[in-house]
Protein backbone atom coordinates (compact mmCIF):
# COMPACT_ATOMS: atom_id res chain seq x y z
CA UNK A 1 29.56 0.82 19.04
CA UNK A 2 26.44 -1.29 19.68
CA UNK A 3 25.30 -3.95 17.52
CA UNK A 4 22.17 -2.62 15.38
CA UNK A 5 19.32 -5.08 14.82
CA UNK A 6 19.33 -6.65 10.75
CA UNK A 7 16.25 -7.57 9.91
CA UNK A 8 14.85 -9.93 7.24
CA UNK A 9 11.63 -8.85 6.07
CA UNK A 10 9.32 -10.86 3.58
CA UNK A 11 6.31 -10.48 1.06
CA UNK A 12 4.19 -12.36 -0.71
CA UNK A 13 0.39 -10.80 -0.20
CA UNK A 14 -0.52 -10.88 -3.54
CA UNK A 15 1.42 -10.94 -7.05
CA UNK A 16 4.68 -9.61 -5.66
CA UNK A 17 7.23 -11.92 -3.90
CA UNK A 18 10.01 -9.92 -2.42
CA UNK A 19 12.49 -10.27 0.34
CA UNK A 20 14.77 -7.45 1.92
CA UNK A 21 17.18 -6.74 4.96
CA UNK A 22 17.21 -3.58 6.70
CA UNK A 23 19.30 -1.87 9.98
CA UNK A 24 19.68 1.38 11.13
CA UNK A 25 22.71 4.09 11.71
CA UNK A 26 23.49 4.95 14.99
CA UNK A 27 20.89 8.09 15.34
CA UNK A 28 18.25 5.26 14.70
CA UNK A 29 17.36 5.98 11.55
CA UNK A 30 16.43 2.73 9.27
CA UNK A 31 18.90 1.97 6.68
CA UNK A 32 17.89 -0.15 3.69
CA UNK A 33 20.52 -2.89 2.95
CA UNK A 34 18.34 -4.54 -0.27
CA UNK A 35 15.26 -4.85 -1.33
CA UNK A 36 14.42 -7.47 -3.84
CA UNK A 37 11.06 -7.55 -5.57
CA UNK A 38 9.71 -9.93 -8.26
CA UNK A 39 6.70 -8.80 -10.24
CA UNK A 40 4.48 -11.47 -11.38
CA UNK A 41 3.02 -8.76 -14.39
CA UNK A 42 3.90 -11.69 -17.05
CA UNK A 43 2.00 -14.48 -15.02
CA UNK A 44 -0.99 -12.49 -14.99
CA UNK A 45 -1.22 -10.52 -18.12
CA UNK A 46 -3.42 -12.81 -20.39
CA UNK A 47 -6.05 -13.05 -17.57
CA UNK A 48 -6.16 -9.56 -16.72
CA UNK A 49 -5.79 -9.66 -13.31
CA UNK A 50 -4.39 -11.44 -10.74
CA UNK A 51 -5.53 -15.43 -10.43
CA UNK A 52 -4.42 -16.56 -6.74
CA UNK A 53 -3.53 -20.67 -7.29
CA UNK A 54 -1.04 -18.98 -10.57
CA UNK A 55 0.55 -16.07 -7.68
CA UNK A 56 1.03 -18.51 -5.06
CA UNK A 57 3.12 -21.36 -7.55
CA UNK A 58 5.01 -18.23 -8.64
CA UNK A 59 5.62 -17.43 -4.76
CA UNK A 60 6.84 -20.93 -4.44
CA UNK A 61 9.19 -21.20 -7.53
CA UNK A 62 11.04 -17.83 -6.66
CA UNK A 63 10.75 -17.23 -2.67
CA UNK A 64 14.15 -19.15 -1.63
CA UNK A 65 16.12 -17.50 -4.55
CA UNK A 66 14.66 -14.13 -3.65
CA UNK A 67 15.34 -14.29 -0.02
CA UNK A 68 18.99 -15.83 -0.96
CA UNK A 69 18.83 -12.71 -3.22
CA UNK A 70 18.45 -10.18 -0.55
CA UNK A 71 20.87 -11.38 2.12
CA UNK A 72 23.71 -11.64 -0.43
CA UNK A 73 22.83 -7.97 -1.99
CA UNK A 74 22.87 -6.60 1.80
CA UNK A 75 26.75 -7.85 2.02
CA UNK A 76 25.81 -9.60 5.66
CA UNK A 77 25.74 -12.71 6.69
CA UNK A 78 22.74 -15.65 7.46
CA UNK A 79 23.85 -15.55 10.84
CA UNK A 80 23.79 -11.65 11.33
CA UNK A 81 20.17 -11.39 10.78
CA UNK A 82 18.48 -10.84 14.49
CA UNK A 83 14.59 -11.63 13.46
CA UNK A 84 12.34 -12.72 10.60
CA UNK A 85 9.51 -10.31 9.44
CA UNK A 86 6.55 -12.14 6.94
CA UNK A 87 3.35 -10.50 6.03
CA UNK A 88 0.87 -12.38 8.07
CA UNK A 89 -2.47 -10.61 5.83
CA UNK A 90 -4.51 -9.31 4.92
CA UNK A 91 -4.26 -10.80 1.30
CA UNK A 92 -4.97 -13.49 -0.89
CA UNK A 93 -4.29 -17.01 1.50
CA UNK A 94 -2.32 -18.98 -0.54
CA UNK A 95 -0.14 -16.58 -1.47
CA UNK A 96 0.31 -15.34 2.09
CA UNK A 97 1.07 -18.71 3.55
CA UNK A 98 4.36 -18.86 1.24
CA UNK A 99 5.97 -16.00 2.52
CA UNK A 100 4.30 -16.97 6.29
CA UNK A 101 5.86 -20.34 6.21
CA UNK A 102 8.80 -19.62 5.03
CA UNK A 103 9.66 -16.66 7.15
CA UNK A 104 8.48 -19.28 9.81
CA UNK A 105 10.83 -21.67 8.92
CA UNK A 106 13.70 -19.64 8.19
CA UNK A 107 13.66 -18.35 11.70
CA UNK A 108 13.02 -21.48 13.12
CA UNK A 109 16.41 -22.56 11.57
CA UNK A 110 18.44 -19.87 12.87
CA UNK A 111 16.58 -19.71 16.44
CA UNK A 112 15.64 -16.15 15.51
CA UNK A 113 12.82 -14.41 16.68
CA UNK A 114 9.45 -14.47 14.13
CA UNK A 115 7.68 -11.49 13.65
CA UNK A 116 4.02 -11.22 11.53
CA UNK A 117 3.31 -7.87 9.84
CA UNK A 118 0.04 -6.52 8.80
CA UNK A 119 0.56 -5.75 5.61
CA UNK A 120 -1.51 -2.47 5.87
CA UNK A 121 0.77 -1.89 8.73
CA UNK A 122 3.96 -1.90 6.46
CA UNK A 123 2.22 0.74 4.10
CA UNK A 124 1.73 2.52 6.99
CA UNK A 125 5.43 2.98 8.33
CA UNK A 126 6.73 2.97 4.67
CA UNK A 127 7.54 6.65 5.14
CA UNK A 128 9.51 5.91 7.55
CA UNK A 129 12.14 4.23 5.50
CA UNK A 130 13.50 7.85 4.03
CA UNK A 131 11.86 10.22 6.53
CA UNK A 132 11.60 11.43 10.29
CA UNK A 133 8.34 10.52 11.25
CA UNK A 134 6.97 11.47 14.53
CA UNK A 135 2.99 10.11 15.92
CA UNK A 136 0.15 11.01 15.73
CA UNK A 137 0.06 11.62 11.53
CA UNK A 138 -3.41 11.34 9.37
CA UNK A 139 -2.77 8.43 7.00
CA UNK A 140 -4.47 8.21 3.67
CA UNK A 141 -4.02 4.79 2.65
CA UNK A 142 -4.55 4.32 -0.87
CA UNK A 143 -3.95 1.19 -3.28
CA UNK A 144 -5.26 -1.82 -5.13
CA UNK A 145 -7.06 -3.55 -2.51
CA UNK A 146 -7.47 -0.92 0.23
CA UNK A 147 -8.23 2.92 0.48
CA UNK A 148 -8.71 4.45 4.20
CA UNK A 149 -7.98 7.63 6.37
CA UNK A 150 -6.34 6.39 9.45
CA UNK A 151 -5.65 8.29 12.69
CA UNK A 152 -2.10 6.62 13.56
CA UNK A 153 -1.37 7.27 17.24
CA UNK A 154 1.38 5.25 17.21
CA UNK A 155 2.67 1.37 16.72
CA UNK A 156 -0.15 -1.12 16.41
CA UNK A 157 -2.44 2.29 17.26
CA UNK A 158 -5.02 2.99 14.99
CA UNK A 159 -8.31 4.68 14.45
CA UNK A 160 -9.91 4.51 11.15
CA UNK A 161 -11.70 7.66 10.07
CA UNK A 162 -13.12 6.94 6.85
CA UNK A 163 -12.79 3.52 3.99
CA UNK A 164 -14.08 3.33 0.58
CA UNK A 165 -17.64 1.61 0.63
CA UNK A 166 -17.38 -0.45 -2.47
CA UNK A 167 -14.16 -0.34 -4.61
CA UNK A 168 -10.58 1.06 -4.07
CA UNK A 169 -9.16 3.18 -5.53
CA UNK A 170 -6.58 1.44 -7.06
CA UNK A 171 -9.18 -1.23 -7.94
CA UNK A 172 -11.23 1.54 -9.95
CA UNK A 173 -7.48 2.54 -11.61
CA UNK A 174 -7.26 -0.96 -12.73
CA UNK A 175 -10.69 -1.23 -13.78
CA UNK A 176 -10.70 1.86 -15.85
CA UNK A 177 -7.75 1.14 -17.86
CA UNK A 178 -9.46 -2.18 -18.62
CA UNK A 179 -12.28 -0.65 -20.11
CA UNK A 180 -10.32 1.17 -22.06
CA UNK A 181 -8.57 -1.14 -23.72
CA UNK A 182 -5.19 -1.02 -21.75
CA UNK A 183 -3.30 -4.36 -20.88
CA UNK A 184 -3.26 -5.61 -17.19
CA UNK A 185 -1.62 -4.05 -14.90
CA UNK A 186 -3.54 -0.54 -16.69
CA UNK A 187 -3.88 1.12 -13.26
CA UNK A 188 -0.25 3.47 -13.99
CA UNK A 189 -1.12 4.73 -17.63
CA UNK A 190 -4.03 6.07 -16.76
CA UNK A 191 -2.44 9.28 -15.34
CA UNK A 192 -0.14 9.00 -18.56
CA UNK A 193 -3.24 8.72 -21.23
CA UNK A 194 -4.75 11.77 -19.12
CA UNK A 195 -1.99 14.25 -20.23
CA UNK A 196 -3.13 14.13 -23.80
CA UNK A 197 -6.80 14.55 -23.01
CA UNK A 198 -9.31 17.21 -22.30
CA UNK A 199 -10.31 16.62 -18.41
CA UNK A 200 -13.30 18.95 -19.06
CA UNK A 201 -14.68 16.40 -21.84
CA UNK A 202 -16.69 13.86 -19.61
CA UNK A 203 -18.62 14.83 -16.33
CA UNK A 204 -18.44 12.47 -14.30
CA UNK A 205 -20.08 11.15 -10.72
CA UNK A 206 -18.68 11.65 -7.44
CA UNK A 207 -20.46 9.56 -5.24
CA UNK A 208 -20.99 10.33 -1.52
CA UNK A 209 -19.51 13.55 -2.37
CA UNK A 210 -21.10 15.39 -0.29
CA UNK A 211 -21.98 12.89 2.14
CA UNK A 212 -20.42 10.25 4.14
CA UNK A 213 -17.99 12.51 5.92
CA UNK A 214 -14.51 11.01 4.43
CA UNK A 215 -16.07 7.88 3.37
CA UNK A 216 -15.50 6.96 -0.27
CA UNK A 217 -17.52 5.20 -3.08
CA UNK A 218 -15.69 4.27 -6.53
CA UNK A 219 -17.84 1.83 -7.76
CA UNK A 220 -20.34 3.87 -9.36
CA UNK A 221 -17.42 6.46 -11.16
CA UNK A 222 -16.07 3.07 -12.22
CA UNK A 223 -19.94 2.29 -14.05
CA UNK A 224 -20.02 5.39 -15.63
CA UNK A 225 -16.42 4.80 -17.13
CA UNK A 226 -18.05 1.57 -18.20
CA UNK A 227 -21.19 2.91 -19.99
CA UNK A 228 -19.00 6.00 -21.51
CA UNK A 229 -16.21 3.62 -22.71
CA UNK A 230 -18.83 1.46 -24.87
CA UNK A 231 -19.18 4.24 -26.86
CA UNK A 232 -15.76 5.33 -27.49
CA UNK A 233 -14.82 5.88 -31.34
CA UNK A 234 -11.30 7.32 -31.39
CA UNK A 235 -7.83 7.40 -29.96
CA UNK A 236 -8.57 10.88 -28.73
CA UNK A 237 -12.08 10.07 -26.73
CA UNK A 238 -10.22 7.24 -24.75
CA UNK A 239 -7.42 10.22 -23.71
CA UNK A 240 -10.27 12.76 -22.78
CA UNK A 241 -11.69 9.78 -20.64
CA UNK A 242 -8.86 9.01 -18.97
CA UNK A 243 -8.58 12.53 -18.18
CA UNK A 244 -11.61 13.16 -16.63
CA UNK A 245 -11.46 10.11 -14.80
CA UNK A 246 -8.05 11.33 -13.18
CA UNK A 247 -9.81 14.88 -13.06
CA UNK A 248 -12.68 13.32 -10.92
CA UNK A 249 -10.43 11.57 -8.69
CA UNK A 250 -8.22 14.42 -7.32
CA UNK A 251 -11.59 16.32 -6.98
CA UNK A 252 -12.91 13.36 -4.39
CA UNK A 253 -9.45 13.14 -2.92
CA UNK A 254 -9.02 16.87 -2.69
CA UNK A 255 -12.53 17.17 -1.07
CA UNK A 256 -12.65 13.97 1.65
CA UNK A 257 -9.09 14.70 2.78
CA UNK A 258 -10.46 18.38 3.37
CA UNK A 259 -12.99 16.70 5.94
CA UNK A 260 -9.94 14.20 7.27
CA UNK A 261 -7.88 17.02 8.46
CA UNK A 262 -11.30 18.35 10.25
CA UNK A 263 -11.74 14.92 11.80
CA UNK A 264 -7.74 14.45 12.53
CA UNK A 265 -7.73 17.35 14.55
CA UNK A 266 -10.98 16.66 16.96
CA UNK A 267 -9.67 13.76 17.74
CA UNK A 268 -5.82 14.83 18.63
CA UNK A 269 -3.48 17.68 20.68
CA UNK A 270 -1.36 18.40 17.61
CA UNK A 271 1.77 20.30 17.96
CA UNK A 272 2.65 19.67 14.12
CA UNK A 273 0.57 18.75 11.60
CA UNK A 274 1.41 15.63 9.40
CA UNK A 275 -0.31 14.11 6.30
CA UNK A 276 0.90 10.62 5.40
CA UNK A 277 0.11 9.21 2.02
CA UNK A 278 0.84 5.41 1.20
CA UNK A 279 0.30 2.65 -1.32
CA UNK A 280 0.51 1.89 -4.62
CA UNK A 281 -1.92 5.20 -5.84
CA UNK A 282 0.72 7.70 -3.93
CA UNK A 283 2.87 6.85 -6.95
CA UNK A 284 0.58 8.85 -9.46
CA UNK A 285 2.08 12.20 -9.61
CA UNK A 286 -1.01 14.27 -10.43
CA UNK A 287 -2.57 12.65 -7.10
CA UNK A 288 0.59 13.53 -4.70
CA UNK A 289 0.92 16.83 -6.47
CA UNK A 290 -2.74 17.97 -5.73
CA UNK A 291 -2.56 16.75 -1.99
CA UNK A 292 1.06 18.22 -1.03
CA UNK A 293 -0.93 21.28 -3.01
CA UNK A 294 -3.81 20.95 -0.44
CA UNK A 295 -1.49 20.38 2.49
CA UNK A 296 0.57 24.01 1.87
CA UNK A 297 -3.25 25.51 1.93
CA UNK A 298 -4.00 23.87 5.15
CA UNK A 299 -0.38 24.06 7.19
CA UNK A 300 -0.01 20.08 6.74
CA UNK A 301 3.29 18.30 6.50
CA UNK A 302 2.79 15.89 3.67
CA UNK A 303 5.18 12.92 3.42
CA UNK A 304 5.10 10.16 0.71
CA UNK A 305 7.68 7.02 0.33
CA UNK A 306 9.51 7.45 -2.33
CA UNK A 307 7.91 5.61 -5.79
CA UNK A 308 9.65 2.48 -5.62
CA UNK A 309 8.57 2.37 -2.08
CA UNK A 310 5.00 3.02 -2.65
CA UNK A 311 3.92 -0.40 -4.45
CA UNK A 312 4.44 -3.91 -2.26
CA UNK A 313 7.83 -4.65 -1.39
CA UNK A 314 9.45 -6.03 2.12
CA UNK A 315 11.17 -2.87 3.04
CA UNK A 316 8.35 -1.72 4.71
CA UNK A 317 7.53 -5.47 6.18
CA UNK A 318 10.96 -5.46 7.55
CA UNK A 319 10.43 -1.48 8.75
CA UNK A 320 7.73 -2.62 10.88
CA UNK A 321 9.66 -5.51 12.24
CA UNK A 322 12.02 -3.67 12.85
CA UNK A 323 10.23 -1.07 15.22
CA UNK A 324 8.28 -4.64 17.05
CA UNK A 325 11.88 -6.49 17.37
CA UNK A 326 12.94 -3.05 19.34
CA UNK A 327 9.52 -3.76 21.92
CA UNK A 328 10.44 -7.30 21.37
CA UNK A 329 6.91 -7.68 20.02
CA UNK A 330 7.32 -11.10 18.51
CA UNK A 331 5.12 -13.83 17.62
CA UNK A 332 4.77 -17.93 17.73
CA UNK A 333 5.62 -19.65 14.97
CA UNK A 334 1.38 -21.07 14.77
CA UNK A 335 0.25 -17.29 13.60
CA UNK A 336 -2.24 -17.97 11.13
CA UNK A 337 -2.55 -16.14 7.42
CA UNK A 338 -5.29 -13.70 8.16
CA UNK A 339 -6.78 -12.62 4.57
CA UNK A 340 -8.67 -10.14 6.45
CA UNK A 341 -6.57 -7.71 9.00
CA UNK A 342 -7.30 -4.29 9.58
CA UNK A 343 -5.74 -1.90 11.57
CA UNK A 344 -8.55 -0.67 13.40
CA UNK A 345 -9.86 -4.12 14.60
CA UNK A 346 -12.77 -1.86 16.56
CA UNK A 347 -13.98 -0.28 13.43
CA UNK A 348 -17.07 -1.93 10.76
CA UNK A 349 -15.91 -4.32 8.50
CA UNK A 350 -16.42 -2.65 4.97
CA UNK A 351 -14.80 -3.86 1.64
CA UNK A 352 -11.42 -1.20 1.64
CA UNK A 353 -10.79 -1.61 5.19
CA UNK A 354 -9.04 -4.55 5.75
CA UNK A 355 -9.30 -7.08 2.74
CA UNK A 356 -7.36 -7.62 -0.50
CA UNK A 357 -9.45 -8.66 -3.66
């Protein structure tokens, strides 16, 4: 029986510093050994959002002991691990050059190959953690700092179809639940406020709706939340807002994937037809619900990673190491912390594509 490759992935983009080890069976199929993840929700609740200098001391006080964490909860050894995968960007730079230096370092000491990971990139493969996951799949990318349909043709192979122009949509999420009175990190209870309101109350905008081609534009919903939510008397107006708001969003999503798919399949020789949907938004229910609705109406496969897998983590940093250790893909140990990385390095640089906030 061959040796498989163990792989050390690590993450520290943002406000999440986590660490985890991964392998795979025989068939090839990747095999999560732990995955450690330390929210920094307390650090940043009183500012209500995320201040970079407070994430990256956090990243510093907790990275060893999360890393330490990871290899002992995977019952291997230091000296199994074959290559060290850090998230490289896009992100905030001084929390990325934690998790960069010390996956450098880490691999320098064991004379272990280094690997950097697009972050975006990790999102992208995170399906394949607890699926079978063949190329090319439409990827709809959608979280706190980024929101994009992606035609992914295989490793390191993508073609952006449409970004958000302004906000993502996890950023409008977030931004909503602020206005509304909801402590940081708000973006989650929105979908829970919305099932004791009336999504018919509010009418709100849908910008580039019928425009743009699968383009999307947040940031004026996100106003109109804004001048609504100033007038707000009771309990029961704040539910009905949150409702339409969630209402509004499926209705965007539901229309722009429509116009994906069209896209998707001009541009590919499809002998199945897969929908990928990643990120820290393919966690609300209502969303993944609507699309896996709109996928059985259009003969898509729709795959999500499963919740826990959908927010940051280094499963999915140490998936795509994983898949570059196999093409022996690896990198020097002078790769720089690139705050801005997308995947399509050929498409126009717009505020979703490529850049965390």
């Amino acid at each position: 029986m061959s040796k498989k490759p163990l792989i050390l992935g690590i993450e520290s983009s943002c406000d999440e510093t986590a660490a985890s080890i991964i392998t795979e069976n025989q068939q090839g199929n990747p095999i999560i050994l732990s995955n450690i993840i330390s929210s920094q929700v307390e650090v940043h609740k009183e500012f209500g959002g995320v201040v970079p200098e407070l994430a990256a001391r956090a990243h510093m006080e907790k990275i060893d002991w999360i890393v330490q964490k990871a290899i002992d909860d995977s019952g291997r050894k230091i000296e199994e691990i074959d290559a060290v995968a850090s998230t490289a960007g896009p992100g905030l730079i001084v929390c990325l050059s934690v998790g960069l230096s010390f996956g450098k370092a880490f691999s320098l000491a064991l004379n272990k190959p280094f690997i950097a990971v697009n972050h975006l990139e990790g999102h992208a493969l995170s399906p394949k953690l607890n699926s079978s996951l063949n190329y090319p799949y439409l990827l709809l990318l959608i979280s706190g700092g980024h929101s994009q349909f992606l035609n992914v043709q295989g490793l390191g192979k993508y073609k952006r179809l449409g970004t958000t122009i302004d906000d993502a949509l996890g950023e409008a999420f977030d931004k909503t639940a602020k206005l509304l009175g909801i402590e940081f990190p708000g973006g989650p209870q929105i979908e829970v406020l919305a099932k004791k309101g009336d999504p018919k109350k509010y009418n709100l905008p849908k910008p580039i709706f019928n425009k743009g081609g699968c383009n999307l534009s947040f940031a004026g919903l996100k106003t109109a939340i804004l001048r609504i939510a100033k007038n707000i008397k009771t309990e029961q107006e704040k539910f009905d807002l949150a409702a339409s708001f969630q209402k509004t969003v499926e209705e965007i999503l539901y229309k722009k994937t429509k116009i994906a798919f069209g896209e998707f399949e001009k541009q590919n020789e499809l002998k199945e037809k897969i929908f990928v949907v990643a990120g820290g938004v393919a966690a609300n229910k209502n969303i993944r619900s609507m699309l896996t609705n709109l996928c059985n109406e259009e003969n898509y496969k729709s795959i999500f990673p499963p919740i826990e897998l959908c927010g940051d983590n280094a499963a999915m940093i140490a998936m795509v190491g994983l898949e570059k250790f196999k093409l022996k893909q690896f990198n020097n140990l002078d790769y720089p912390a690139k705050p801005r990385w997308p995947l399509d390095e050929n498409a126009a640089f717009l505020k979703g594509a490529g850049v965390q906030l």
